[in-house]
Structure formats: structure tokens, C-alpha cells
PDB file of N, CA and C in Angstrom:
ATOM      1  N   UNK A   1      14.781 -97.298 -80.159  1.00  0.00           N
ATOM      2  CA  UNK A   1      16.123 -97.505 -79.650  1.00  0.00           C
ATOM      3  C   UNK A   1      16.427 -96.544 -78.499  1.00  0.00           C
ATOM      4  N   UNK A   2      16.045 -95.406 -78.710  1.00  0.00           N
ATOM      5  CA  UNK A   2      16.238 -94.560 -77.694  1.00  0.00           C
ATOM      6  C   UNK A   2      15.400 -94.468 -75.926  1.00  0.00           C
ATOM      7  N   UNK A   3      14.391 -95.304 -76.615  1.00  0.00           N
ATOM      8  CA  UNK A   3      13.505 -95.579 -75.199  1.00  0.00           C
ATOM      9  C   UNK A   3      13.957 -96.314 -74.557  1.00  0.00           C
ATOM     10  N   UNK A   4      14.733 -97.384 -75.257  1.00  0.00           N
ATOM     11  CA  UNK A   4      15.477 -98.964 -74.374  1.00  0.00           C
ATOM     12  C   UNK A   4      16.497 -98.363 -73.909  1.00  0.00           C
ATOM     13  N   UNK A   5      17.120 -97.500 -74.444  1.00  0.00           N
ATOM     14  CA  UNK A   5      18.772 -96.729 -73.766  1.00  0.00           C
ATOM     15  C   UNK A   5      18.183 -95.986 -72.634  1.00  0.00           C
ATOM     16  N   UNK A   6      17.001 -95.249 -72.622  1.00  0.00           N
ATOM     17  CA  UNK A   6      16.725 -94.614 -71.679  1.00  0.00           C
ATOM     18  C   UNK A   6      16.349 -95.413 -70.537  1.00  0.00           C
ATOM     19  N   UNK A   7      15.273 -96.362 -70.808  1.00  0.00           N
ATOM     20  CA  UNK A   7      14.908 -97.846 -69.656  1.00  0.00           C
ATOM     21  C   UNK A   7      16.224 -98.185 -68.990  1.00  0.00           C
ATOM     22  N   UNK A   8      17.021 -98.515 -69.937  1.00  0.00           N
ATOM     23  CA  UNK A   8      18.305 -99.158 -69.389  1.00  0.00           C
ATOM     24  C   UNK A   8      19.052 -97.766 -68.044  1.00  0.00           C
ATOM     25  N   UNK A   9      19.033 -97.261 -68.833  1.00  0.00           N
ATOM     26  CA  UNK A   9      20.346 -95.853 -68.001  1.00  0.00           C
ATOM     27  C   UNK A   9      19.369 -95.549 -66.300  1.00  0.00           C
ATOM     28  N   UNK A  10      17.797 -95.843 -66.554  1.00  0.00           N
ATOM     29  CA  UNK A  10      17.213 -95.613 -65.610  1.00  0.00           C
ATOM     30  C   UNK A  10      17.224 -96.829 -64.476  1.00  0.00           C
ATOM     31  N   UNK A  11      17.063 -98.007 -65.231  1.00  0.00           N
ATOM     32  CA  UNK A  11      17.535 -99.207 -64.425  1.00  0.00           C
ATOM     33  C   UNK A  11      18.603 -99.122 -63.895  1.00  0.00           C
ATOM     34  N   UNK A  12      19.842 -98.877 -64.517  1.00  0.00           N
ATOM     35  CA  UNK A  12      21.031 -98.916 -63.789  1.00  0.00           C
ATOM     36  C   UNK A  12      21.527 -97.874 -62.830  1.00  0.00           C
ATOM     37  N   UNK A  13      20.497 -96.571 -62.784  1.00  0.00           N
ATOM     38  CA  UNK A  13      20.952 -95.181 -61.469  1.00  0.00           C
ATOM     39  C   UNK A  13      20.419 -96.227 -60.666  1.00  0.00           C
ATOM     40  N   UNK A  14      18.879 -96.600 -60.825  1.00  0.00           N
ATOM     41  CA  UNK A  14      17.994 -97.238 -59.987  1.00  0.00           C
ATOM     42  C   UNK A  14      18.815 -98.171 -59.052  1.00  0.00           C
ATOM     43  N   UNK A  15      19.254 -99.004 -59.708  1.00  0.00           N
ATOM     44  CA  UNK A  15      20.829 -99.990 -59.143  1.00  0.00           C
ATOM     45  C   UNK A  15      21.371 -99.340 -58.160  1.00  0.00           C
ATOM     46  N   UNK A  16      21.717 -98.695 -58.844  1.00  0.00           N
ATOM     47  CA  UNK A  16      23.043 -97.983 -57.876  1.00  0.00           C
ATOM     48  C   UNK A  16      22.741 -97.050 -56.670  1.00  0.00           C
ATOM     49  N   UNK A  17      21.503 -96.538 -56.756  1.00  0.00           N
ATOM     50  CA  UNK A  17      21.304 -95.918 -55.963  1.00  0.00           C
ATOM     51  C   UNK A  17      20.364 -96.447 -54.642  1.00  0.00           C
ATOM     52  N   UNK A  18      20.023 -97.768 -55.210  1.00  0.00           N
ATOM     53  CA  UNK A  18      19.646 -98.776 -54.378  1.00  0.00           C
ATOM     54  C   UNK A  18      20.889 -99.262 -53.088  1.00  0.00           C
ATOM     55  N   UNK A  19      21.836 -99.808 -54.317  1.00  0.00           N
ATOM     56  CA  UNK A  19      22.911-100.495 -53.415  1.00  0.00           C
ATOM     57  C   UNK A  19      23.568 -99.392 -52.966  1.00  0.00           C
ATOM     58  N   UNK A  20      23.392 -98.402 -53.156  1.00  0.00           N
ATOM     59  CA  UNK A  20      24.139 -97.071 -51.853  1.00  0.00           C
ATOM     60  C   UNK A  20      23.413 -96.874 -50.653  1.00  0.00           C
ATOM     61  N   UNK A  21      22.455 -97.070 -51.049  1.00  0.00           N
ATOM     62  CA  UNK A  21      21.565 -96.976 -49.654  1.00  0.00           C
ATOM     63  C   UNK A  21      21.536 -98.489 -48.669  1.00  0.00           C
ATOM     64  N   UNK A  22      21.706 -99.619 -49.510  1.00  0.00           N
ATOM     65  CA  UNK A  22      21.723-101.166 -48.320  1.00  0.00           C
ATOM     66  C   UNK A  22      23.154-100.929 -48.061  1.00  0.00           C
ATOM     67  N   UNK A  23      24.295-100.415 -48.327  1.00  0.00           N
ATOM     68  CA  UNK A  23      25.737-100.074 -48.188  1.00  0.00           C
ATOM     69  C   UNK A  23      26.100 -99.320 -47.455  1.00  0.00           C
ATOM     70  N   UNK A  24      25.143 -98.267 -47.390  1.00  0.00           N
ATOM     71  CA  UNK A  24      25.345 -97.098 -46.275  1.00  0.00           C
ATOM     72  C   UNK A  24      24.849 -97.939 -44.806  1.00  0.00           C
ATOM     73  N   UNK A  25      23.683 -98.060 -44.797  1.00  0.00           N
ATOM     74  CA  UNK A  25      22.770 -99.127 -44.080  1.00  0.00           C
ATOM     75  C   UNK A  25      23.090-100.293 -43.183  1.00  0.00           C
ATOM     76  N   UNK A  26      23.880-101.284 -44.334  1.00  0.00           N
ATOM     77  CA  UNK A  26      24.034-102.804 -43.699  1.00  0.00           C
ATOM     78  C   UNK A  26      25.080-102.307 -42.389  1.00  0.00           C
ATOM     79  N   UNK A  27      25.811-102.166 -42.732  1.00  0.00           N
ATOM     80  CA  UNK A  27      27.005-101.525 -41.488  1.00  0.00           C
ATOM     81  C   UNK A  27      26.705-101.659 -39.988  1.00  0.00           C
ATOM     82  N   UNK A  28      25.902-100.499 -40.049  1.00  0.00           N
ATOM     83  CA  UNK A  28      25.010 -99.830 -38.927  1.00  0.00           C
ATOM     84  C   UNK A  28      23.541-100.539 -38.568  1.00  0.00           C
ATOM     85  N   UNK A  29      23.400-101.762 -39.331  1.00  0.00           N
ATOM     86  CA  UNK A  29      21.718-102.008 -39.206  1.00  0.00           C
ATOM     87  C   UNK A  29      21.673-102.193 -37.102  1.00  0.00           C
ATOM     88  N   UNK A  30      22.856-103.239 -36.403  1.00  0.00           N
ATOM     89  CA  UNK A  30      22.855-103.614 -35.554  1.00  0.00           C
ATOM     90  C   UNK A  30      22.582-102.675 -34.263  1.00  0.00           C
ATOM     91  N   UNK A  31      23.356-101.090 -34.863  1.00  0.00           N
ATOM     92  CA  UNK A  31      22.935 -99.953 -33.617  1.00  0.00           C
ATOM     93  C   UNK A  31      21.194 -99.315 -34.259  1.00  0.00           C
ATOM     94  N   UNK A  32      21.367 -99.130 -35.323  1.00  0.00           N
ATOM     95  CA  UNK A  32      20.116 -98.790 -36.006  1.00  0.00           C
ATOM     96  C   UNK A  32      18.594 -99.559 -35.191  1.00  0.00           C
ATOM     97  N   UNK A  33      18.549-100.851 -35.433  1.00  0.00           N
ATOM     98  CA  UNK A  33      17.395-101.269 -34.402  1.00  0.00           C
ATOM     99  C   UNK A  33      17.662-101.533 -32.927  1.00  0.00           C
ATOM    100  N   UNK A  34      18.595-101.114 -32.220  1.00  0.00           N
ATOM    101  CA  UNK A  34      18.641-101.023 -30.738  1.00  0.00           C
ATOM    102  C   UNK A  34      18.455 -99.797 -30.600  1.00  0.00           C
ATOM    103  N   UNK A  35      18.756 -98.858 -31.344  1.00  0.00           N
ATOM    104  CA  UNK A  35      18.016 -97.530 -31.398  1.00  0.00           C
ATOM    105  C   UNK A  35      16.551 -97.233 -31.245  1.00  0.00           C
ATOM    106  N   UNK A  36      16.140 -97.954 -32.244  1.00  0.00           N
ATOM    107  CA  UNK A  36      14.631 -98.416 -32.679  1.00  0.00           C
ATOM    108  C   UNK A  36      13.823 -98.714 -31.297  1.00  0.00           C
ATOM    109  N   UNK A  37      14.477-100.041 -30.739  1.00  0.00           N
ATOM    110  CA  UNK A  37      14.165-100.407 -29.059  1.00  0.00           C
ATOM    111  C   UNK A  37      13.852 -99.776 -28.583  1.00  0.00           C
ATOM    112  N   UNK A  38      15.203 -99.311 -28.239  1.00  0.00           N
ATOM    113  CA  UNK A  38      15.323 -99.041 -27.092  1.00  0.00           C
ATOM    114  C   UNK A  38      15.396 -96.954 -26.599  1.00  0.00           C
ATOM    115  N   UNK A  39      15.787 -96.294 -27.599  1.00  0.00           N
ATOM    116  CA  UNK A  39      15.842 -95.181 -27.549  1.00  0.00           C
ATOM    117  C   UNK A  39      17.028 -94.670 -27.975  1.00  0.00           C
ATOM    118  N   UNK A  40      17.521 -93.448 -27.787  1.00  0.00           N
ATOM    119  CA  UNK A  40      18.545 -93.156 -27.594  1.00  0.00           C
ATOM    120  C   UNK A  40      19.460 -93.331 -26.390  1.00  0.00           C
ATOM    121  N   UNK A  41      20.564 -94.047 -26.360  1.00  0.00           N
ATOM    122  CA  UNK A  41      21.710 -94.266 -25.647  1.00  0.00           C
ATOM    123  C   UNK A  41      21.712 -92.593 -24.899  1.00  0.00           C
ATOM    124  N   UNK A  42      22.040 -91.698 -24.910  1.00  0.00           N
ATOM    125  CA  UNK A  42      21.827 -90.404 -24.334  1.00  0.00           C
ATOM    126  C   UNK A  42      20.709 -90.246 -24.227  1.00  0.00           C
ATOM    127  N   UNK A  43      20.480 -89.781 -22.481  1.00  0.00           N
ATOM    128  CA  UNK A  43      18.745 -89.306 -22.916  1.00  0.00           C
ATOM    129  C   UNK A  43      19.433 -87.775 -23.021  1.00  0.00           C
ATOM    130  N   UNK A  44      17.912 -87.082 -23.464  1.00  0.00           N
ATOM    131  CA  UNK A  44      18.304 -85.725 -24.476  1.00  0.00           C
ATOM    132  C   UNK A  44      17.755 -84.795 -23.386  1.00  0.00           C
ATOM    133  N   UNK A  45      17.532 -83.415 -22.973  1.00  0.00           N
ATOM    134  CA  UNK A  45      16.980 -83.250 -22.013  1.00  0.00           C
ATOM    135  C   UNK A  45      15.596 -82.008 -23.324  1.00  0.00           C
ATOM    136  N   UNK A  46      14.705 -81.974 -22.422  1.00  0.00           N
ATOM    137  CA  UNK A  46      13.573 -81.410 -23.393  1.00  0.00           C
ATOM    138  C   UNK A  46      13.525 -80.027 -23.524  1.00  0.00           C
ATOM    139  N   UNK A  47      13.176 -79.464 -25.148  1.00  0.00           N
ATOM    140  CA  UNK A  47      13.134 -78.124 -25.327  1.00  0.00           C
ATOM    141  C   UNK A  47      12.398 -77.162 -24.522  1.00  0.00           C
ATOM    142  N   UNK A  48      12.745 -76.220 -24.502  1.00  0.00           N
ATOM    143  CA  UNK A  48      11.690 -74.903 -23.825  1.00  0.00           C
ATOM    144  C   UNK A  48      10.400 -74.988 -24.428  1.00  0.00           C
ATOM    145  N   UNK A  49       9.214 -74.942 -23.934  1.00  0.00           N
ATOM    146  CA  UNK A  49       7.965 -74.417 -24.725  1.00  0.00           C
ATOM    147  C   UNK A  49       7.678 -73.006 -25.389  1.00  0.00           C
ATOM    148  N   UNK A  50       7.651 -73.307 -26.610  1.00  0.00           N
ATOM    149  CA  UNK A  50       7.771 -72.261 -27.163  1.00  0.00           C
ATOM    150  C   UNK A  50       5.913 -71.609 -27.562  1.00  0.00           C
ATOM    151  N   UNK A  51       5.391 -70.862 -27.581  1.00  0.00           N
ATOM    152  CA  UNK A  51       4.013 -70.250 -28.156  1.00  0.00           C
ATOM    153  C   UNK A  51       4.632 -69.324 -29.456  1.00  0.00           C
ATOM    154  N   UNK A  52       3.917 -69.522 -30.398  1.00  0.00           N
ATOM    155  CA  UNK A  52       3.790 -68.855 -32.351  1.00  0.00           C
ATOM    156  C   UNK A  52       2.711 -68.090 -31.972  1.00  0.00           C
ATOM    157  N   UNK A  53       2.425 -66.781 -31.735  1.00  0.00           N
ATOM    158  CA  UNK A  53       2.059 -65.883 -31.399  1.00  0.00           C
ATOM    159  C   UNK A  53       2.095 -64.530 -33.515  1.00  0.00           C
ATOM    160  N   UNK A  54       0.675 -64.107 -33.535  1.00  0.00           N
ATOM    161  CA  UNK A  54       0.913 -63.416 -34.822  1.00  0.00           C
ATOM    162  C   UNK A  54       0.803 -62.157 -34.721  1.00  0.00           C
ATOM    163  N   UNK A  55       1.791 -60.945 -35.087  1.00  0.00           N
ATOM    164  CA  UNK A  55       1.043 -60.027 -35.160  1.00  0.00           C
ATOM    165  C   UNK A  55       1.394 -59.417 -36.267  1.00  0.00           C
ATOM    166  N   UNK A  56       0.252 -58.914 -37.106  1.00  0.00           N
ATOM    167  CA  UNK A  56       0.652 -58.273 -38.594  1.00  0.00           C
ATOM    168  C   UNK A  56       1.115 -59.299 -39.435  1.00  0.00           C
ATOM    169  N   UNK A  57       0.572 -60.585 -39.727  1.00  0.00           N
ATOM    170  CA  UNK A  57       1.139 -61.453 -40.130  1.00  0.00           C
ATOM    171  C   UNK A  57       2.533 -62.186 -39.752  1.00  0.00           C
ATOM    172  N   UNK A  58       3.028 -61.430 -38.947  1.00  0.00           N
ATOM    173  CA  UNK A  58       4.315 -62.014 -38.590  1.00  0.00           C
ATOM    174  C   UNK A  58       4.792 -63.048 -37.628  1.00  0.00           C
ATOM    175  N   UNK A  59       4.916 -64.247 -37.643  1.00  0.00           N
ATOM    176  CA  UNK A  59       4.703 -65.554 -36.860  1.00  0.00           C
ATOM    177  C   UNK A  59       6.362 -65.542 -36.042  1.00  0.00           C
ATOM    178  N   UNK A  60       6.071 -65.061 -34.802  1.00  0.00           N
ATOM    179  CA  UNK A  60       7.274 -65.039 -33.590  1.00  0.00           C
ATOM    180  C   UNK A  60       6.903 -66.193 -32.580  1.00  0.00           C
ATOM    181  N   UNK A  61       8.154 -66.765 -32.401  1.00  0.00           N
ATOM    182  CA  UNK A  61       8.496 -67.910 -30.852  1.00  0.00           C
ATOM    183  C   UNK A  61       8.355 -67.076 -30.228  1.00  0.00           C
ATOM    184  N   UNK A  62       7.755 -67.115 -29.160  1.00  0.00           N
ATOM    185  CA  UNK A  62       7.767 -65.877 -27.639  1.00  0.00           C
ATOM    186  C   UNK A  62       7.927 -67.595 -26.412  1.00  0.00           C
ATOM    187  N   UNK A  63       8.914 -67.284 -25.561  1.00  0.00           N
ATOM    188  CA  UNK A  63       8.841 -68.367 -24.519  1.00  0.00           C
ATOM    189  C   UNK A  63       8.223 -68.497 -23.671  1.00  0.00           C
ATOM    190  N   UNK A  64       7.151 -69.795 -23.363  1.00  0.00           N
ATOM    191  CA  UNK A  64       6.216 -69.549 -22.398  1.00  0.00           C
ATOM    192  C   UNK A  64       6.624 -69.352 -21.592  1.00  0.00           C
ATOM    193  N   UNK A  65       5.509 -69.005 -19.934  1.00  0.00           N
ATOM    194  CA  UNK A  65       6.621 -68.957 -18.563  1.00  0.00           C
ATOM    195  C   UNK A  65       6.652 -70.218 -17.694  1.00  0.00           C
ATOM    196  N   UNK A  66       7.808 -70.558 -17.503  1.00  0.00           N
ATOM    197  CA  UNK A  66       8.176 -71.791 -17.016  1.00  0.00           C
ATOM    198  C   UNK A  66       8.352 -71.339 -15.288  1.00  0.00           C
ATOM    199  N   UNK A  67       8.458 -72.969 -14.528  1.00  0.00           N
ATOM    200  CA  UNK A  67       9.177 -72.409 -13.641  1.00  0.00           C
ATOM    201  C   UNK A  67      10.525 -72.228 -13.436  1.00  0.00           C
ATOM    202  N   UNK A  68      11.320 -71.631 -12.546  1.00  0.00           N
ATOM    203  CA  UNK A  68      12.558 -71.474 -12.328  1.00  0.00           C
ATOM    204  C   UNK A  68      12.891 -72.598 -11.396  1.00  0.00           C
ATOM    205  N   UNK A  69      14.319 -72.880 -11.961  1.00  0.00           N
ATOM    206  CA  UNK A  69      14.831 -74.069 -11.710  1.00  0.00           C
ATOM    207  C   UNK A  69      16.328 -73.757 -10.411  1.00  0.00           C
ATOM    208  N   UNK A  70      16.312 -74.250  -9.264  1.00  0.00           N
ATOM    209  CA  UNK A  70      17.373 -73.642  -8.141  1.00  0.00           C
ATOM    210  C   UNK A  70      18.089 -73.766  -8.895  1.00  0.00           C
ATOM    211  N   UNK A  71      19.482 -73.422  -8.605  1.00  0.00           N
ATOM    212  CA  UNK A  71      21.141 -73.745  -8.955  1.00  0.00           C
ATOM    213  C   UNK A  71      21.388 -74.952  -7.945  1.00  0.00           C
ATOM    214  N   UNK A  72      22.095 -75.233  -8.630  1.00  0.00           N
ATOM    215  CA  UNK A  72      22.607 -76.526  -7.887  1.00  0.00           C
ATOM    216  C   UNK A  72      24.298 -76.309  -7.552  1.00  0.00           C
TER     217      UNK A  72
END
């Protein structure tokens, strides 16, 4: 008896936590795959290069050297 209560209680989070996720989801599916497409609507501009450099075990970002960019 206690295994079927447990089957059951697990079926029914299972449920629910199903239909929270197609609920959260359905809404948004339409920007979700033009996203997919096409990219992001903003382009993003790209991070600094970073080098993980160790010393003494200790794992530091140090910034590579880039070039310098005029002012505009």
C-alpha cells in the first residue's frame, strides 16, 4: 500500500512539474525560436580575453594585451 501511495505522489509532482514547465514555456515559445534563428535581437559586444595564469596553486584572470581602441 505504501509503494502505490508513493508511485502515485511521484506521478503527480511529475505532473505538475511537467505542466510548469510547458506553462512557463508555451507563452514565449514564438520569441524563444526566433531567438533560436536568428540570434539575439541586441548584438552583445565581446568580452576582454582573459589568460588563468597559476601561481602556488592559485588560478588568477590576468588581462591579455589588447589593442587600444581611439576615443571617439
Amino acid at each position: 500500500m505504501a509503494s502505490l501511495f508513493a508511485s502515485l505522489l511521484f506521478a503527480l509532482t511529475l505532473a505538475v512539474a511537467i505542466s510548469t514547465i510547458v506553462a512557463t514555456v508555451a507563452p514565449q515559445w514564438q520569441r524563444i525560436a526566433r531567438l533560436l534563428r536568428h540570434g539575439p535581437e541586441v548584438p552583445m559586444e565581446r568580452l576582454p580575453a582573459v589568460r588563468l595564469t597559476s601561481r602556488r596553486n592559485l588560478i588568477r584572470q590576468r588581462a591579455t594585451a589588447r589593442t587600444l581602441r581611439a576615443a571617439a
